[in-house]
PDB file of N, CA and C in Angstrom:
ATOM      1  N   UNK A   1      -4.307  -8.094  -6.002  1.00  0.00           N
ATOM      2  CA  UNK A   1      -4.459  -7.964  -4.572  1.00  0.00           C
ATOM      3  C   UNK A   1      -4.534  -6.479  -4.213  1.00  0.00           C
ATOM      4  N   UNK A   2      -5.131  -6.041  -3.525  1.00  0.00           N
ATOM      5  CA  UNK A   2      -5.646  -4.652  -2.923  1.00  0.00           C
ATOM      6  C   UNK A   2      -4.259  -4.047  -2.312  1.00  0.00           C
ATOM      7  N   UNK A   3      -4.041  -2.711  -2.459  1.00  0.00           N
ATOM      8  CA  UNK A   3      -2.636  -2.515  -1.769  1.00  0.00           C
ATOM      9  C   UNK A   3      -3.160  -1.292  -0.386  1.00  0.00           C
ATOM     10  N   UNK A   4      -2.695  -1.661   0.705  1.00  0.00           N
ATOM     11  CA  UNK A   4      -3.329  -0.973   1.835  1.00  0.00           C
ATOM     12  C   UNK A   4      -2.834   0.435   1.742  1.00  0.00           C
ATOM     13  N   UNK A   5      -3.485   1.756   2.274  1.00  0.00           N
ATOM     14  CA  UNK A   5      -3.031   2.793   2.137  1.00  0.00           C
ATOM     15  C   UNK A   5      -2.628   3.422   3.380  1.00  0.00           C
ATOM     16  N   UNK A   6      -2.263   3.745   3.633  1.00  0.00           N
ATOM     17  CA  UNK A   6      -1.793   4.836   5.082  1.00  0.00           C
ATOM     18  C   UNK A   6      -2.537   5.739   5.173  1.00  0.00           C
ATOM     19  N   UNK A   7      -2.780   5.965   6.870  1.00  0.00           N
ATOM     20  CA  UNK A   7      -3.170   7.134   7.413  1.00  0.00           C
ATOM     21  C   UNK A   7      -2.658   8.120   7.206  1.00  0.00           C
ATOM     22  N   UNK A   8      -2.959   9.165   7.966  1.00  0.00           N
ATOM     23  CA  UNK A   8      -2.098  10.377   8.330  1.00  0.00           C
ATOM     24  C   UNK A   8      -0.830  10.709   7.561  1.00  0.00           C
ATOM     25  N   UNK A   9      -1.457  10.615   6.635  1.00  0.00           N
ATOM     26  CA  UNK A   9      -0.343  11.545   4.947  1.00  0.00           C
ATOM     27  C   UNK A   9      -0.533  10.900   3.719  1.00  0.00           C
ATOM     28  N   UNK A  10      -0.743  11.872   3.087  1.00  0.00           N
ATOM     29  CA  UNK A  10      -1.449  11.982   1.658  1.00  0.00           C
ATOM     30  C   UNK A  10      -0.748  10.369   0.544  1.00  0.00           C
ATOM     31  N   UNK A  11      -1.692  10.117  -0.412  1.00  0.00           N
ATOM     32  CA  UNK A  11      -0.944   8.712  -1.290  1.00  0.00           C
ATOM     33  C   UNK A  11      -0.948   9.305  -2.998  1.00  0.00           C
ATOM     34  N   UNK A  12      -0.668   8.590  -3.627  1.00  0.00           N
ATOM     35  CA  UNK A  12      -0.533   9.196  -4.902  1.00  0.00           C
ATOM     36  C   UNK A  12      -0.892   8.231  -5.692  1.00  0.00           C
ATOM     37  N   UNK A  13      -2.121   7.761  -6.298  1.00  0.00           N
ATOM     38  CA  UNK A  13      -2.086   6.326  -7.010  1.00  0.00           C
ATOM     39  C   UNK A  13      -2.370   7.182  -8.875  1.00  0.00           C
ATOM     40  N   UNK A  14      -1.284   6.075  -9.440  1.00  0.00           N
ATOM     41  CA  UNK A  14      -1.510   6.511 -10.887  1.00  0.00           C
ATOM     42  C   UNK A  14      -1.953   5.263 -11.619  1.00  0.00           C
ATOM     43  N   UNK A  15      -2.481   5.537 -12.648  1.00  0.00           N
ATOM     44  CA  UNK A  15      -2.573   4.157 -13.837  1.00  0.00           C
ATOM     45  C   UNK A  15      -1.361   3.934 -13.996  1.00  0.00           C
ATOM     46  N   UNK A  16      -1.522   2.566 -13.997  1.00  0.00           N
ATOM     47  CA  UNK A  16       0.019   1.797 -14.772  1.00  0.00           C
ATOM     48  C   UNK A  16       0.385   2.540 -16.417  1.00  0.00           C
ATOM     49  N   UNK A  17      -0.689   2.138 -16.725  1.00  0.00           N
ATOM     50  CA  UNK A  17      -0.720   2.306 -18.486  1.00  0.00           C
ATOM     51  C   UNK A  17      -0.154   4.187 -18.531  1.00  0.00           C
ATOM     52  N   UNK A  18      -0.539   5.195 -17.832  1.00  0.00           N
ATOM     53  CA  UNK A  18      -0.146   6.408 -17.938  1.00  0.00           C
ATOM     54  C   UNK A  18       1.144   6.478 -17.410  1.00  0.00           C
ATOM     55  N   UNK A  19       0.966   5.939 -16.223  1.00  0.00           N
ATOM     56  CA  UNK A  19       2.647   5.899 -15.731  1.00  0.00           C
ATOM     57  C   UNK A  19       3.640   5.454 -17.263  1.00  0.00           C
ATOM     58  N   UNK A  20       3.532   4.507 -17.389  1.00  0.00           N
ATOM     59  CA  UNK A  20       4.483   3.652 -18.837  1.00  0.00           C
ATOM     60  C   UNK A  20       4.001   5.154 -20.138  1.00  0.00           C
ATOM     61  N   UNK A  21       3.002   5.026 -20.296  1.00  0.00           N
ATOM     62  CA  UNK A  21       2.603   6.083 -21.677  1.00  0.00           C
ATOM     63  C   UNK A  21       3.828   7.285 -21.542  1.00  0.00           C
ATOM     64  N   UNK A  22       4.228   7.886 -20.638  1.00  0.00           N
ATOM     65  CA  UNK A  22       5.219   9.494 -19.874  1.00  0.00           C
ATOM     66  C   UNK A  22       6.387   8.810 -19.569  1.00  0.00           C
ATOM     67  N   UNK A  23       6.420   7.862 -19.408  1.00  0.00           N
ATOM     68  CA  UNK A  23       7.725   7.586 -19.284  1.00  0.00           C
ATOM     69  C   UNK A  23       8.899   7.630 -17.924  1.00  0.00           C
ATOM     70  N   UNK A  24       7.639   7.790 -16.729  1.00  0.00           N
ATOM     71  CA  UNK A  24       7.901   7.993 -15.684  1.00  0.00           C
ATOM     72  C   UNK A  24       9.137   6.817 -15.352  1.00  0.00           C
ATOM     73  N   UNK A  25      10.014   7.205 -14.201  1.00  0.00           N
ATOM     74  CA  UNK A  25      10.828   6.500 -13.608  1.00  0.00           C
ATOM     75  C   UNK A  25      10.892   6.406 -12.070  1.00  0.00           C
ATOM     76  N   UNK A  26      10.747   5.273 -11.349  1.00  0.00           N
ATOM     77  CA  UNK A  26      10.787   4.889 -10.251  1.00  0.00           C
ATOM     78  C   UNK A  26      11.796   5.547  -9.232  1.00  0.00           C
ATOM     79  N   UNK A  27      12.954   5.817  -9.826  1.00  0.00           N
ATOM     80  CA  UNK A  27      13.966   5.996  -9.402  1.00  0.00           C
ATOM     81  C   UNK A  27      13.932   7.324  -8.913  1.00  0.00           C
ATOM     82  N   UNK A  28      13.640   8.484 -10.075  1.00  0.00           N
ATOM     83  CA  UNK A  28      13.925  10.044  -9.830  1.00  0.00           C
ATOM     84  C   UNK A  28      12.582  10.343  -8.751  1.00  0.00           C
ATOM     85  N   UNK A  29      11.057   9.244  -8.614  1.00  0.00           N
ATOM     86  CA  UNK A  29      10.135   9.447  -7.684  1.00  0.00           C
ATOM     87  C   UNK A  29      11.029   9.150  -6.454  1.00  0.00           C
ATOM     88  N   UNK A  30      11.440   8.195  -6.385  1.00  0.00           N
ATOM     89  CA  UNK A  30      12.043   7.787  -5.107  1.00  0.00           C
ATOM     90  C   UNK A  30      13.188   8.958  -4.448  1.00  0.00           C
ATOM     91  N   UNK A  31      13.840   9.447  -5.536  1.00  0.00           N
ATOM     92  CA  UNK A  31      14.506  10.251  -5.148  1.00  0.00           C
ATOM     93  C   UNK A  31      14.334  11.381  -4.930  1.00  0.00           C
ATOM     94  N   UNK A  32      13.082  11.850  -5.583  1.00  0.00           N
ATOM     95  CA  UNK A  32      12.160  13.294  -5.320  1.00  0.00           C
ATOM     96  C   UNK A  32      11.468  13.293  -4.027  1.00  0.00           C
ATOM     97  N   UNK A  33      10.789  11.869  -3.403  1.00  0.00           N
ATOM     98  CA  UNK A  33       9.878  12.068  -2.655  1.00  0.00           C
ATOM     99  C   UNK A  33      10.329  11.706  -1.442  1.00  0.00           C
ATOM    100  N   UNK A  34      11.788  11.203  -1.595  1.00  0.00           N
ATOM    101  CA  UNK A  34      12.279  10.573  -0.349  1.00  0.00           C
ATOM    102  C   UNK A  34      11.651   9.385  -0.045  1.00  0.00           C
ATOM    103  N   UNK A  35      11.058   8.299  -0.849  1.00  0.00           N
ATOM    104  CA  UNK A  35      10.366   7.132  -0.982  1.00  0.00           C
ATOM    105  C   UNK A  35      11.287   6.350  -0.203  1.00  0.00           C
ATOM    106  N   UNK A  36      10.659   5.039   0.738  1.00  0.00           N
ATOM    107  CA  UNK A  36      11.641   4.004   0.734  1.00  0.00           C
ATOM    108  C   UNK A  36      11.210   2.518   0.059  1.00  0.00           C
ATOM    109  N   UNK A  37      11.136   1.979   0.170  1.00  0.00           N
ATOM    110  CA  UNK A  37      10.988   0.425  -0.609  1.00  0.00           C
ATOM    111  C   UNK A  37       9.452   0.235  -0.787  1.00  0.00           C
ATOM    112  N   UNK A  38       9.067   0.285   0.768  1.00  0.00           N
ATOM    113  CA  UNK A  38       7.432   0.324   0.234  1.00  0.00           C
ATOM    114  C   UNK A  38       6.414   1.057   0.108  1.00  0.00           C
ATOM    115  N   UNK A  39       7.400   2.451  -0.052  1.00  0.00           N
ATOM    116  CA  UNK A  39       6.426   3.728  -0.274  1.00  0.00           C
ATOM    117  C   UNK A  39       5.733   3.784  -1.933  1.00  0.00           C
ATOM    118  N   UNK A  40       6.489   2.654  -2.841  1.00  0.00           N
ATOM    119  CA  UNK A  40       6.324   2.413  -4.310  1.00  0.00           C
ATOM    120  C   UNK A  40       5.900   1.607  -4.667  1.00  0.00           C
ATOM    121  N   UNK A  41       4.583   0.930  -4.502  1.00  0.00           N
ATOM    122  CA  UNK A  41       4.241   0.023  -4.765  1.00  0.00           C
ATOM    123  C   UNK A  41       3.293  -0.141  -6.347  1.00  0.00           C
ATOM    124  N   UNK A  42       3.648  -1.514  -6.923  1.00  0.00           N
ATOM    125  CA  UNK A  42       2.970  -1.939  -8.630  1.00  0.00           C
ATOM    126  C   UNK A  42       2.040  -3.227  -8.070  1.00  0.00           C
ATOM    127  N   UNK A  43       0.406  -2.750  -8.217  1.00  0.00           N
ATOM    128  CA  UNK A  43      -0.542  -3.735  -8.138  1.00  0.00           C
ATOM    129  C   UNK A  43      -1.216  -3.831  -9.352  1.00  0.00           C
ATOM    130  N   UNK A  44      -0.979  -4.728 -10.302  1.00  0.00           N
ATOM    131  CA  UNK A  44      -2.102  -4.710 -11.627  1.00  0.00           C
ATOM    132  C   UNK A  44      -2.169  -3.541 -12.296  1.00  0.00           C
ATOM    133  N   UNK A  45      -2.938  -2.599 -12.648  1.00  0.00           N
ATOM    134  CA  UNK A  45      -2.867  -1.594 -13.154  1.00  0.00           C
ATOM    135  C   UNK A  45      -2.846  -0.367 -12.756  1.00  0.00           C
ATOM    136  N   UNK A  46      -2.514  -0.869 -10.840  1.00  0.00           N
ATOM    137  CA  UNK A  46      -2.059   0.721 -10.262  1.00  0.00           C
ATOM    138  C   UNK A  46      -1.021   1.027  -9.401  1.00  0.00           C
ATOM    139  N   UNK A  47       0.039   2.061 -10.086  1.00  0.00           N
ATOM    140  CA  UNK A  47       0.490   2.571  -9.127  1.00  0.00           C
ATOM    141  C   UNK A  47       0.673   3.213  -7.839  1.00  0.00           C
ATOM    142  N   UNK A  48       0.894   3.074  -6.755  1.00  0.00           N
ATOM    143  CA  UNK A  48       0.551   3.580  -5.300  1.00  0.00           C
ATOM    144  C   UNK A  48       1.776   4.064  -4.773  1.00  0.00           C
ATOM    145  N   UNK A  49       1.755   5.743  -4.143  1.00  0.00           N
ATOM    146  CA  UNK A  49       3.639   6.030  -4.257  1.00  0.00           C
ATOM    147  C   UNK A  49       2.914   6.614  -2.788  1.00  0.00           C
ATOM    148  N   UNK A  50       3.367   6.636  -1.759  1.00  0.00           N
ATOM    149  CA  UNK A  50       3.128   7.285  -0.490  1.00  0.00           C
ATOM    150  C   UNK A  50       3.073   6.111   0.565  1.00  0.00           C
ATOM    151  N   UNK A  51       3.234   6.683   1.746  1.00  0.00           N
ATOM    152  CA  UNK A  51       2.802   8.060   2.122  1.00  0.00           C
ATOM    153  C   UNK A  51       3.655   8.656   1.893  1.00  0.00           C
ATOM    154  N   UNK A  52       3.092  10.061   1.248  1.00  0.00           N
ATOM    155  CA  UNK A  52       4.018  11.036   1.266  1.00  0.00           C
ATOM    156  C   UNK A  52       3.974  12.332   2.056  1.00  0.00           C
ATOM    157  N   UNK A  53       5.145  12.657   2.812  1.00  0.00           N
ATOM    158  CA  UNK A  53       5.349  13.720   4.130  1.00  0.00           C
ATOM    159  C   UNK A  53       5.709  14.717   3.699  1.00  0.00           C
ATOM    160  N   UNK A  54       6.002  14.982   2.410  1.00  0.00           N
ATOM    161  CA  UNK A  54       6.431  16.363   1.799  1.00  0.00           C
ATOM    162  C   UNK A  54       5.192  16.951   0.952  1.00  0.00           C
ATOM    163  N   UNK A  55       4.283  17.626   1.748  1.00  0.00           N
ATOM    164  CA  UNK A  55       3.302  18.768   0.665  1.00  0.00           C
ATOM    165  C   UNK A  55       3.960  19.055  -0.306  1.00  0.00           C
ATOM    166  N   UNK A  56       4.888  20.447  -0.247  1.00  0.00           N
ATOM    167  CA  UNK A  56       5.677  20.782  -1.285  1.00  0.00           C
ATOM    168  C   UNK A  56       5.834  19.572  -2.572  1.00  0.00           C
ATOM    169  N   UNK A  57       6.786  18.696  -2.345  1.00  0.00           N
ATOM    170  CA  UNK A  57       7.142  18.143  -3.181  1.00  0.00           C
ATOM    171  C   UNK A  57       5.974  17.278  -3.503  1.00  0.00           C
ATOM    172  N   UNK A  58       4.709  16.810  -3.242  1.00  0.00           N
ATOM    173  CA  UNK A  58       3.522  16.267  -3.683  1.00  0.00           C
ATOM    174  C   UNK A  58       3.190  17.398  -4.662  1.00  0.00           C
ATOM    175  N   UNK A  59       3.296  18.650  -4.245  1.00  0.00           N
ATOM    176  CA  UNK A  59       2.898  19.508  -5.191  1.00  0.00           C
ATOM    177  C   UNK A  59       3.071  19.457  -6.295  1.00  0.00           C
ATOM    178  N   UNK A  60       4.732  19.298  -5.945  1.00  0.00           N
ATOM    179  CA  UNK A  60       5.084  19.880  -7.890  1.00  0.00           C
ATOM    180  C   UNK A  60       5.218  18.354  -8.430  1.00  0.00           C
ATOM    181  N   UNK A  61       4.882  17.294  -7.497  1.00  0.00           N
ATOM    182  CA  UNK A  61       4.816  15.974  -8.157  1.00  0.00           C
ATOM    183  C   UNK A  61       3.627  15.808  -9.300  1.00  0.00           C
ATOM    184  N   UNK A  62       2.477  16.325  -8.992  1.00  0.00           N
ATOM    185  CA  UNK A  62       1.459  16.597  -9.715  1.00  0.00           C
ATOM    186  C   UNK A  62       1.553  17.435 -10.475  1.00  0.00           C
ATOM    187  N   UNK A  63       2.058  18.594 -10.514  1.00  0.00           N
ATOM    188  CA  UNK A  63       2.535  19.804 -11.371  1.00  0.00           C
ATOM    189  C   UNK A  63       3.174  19.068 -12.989  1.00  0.00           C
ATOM    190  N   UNK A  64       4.017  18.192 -12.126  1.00  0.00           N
ATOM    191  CA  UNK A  64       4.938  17.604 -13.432  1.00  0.00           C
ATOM    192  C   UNK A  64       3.842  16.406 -14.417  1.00  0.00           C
ATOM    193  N   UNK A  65       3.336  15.615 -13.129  1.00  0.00           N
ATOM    194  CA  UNK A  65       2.489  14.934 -13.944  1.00  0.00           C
ATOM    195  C   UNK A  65       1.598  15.267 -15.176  1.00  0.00           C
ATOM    196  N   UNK A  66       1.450  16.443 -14.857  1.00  0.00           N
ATOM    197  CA  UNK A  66       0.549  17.348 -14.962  1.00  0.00           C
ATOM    198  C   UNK A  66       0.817  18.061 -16.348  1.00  0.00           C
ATOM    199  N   UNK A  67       2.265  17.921 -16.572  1.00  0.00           N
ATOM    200  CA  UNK A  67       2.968  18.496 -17.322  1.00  0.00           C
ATOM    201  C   UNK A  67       3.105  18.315 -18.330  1.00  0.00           C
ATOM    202  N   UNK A  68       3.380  16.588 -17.891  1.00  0.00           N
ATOM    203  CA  UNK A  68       3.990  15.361 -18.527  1.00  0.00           C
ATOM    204  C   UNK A  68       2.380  15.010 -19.517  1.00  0.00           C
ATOM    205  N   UNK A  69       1.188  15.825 -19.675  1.00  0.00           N
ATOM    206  CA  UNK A  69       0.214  15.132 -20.027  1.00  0.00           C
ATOM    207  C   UNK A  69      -0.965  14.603 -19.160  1.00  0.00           C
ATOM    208  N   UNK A  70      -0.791  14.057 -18.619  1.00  0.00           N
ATOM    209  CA  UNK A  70      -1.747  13.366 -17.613  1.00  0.00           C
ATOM    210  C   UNK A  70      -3.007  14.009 -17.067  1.00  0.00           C
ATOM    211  N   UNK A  71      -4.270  13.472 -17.050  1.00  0.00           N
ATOM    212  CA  UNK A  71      -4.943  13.950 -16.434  1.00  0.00           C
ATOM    213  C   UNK A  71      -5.665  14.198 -14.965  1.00  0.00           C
ATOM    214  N   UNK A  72      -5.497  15.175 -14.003  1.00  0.00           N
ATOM    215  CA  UNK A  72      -5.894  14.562 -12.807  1.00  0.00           C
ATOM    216  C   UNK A  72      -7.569  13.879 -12.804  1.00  0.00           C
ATOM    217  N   UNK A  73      -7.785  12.948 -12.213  1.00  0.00           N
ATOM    218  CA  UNK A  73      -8.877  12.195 -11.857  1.00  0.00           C
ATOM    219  C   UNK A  73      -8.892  11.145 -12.554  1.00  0.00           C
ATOM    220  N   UNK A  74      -8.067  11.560 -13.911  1.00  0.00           N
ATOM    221  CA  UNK A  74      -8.697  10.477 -15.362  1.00  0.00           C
ATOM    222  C   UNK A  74      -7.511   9.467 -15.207  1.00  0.00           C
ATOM    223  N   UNK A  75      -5.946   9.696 -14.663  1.00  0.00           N
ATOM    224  CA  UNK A  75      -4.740   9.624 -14.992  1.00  0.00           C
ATOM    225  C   UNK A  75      -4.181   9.183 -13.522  1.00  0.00           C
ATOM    226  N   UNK A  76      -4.246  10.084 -12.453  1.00  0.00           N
ATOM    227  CA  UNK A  76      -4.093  10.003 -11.092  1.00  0.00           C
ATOM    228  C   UNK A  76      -4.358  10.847 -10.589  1.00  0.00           C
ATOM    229  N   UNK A  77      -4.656  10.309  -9.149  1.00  0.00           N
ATOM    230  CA  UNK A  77      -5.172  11.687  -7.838  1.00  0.00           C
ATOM    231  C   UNK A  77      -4.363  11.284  -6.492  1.00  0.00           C
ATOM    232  N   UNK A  78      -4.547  12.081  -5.422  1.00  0.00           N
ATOM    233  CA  UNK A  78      -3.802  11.924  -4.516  1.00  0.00           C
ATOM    234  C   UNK A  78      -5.099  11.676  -3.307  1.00  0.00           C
ATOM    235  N   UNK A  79      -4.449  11.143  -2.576  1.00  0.00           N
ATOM    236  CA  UNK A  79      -5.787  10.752  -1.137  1.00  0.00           C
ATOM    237  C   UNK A  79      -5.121  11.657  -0.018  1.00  0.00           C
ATOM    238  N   UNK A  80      -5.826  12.176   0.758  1.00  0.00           N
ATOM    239  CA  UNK A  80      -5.085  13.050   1.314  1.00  0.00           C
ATOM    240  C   UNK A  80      -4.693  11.978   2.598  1.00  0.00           C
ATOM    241  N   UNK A  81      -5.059  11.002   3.041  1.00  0.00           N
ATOM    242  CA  UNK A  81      -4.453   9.864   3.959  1.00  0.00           C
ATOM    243  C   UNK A  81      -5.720  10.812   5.574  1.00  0.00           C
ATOM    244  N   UNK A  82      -6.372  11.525   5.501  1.00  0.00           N
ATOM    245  CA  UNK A  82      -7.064  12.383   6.063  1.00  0.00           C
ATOM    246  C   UNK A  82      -8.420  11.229   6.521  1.00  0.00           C
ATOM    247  N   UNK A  83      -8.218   9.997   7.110  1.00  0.00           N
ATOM    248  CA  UNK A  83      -9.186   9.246   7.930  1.00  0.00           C
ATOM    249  C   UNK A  83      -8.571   8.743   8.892  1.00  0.00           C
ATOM    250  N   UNK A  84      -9.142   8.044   9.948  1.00  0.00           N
ATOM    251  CA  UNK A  84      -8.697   7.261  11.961  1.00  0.00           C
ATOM    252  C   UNK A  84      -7.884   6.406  11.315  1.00  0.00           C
ATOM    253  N   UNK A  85      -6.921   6.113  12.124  1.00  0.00           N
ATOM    254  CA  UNK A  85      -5.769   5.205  12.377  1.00  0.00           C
ATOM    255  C   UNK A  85      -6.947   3.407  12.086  1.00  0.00           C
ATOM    256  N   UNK A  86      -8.000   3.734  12.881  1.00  0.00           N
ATOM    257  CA  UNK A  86      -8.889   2.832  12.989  1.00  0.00           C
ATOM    258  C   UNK A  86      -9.467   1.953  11.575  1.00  0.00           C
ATOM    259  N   UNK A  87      -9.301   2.771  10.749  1.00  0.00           N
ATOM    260  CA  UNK A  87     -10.119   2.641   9.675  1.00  0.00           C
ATOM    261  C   UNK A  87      -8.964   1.699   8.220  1.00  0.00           C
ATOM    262  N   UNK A  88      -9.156   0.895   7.704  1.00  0.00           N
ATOM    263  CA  UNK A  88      -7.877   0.531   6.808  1.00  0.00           C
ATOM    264  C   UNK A  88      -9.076   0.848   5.319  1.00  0.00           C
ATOM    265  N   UNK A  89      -7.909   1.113   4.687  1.00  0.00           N
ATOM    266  CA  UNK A  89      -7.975   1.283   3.512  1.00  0.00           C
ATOM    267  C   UNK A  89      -7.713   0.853   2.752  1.00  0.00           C
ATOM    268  N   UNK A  90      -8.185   0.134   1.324  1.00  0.00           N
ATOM    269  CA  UNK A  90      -7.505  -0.676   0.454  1.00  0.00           C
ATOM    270  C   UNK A  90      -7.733  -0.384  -1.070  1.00  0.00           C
ATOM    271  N   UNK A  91      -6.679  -0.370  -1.994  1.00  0.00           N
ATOM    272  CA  UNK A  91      -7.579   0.023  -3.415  1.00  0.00           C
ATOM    273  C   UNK A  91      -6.720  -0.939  -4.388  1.00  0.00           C
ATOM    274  N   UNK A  92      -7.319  -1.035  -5.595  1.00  0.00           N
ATOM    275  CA  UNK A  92      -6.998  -1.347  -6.533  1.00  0.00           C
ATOM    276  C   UNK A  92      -7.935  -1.172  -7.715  1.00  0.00           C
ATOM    277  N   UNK A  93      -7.233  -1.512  -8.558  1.00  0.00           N
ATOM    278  CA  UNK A  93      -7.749  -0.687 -10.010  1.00  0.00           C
ATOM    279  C   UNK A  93      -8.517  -2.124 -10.691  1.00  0.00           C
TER     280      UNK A  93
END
């Protein structure tokens, strides 16, 4: 099922399979990004973490990803949430 994205602030969608490959944890995102329940969402093979209201910490969220291996575009990218209230958005992998 398609997971809807938010307006007006940036999203973060990763592969499942890269997410699991690094060893990422739900928990230290949630606690880095100030996430609440459905800022973290698992659809099929993609992760969707936003909206997220902290630039900064989007920053070095990617930084780490980044770190961790991953490739941006190939691995995950961020949407900047930068279209009308009007408009819905939906993705999946």
């Amino acid at each position: 099922m398609p997971l809807r994205l938010a307006d007006g602030a940036p999203s973060l969608l990763i592969r499942r399979a890269s997410y699991e490959r690094v060893g990422l944890a739900r928990a230290s995102i949630d606690a880095r990004l100030g996430l609440t329940e459905d800022e973290f969402r698992v659809e099929g093979d993609l992760v969707a973490i936003g909206p997220i209201y902290d630039d900064v910490a989007l920053g070095e969220m990617i930084a780490e990803l980044e770190s961790l291996g991953l490739v941006y575009y190939e691995d995950f990218f961020d949407l900047s949430g930068n279209w009308p209230a009007w408009l819905a958005l939906h993705v999946t992998a």
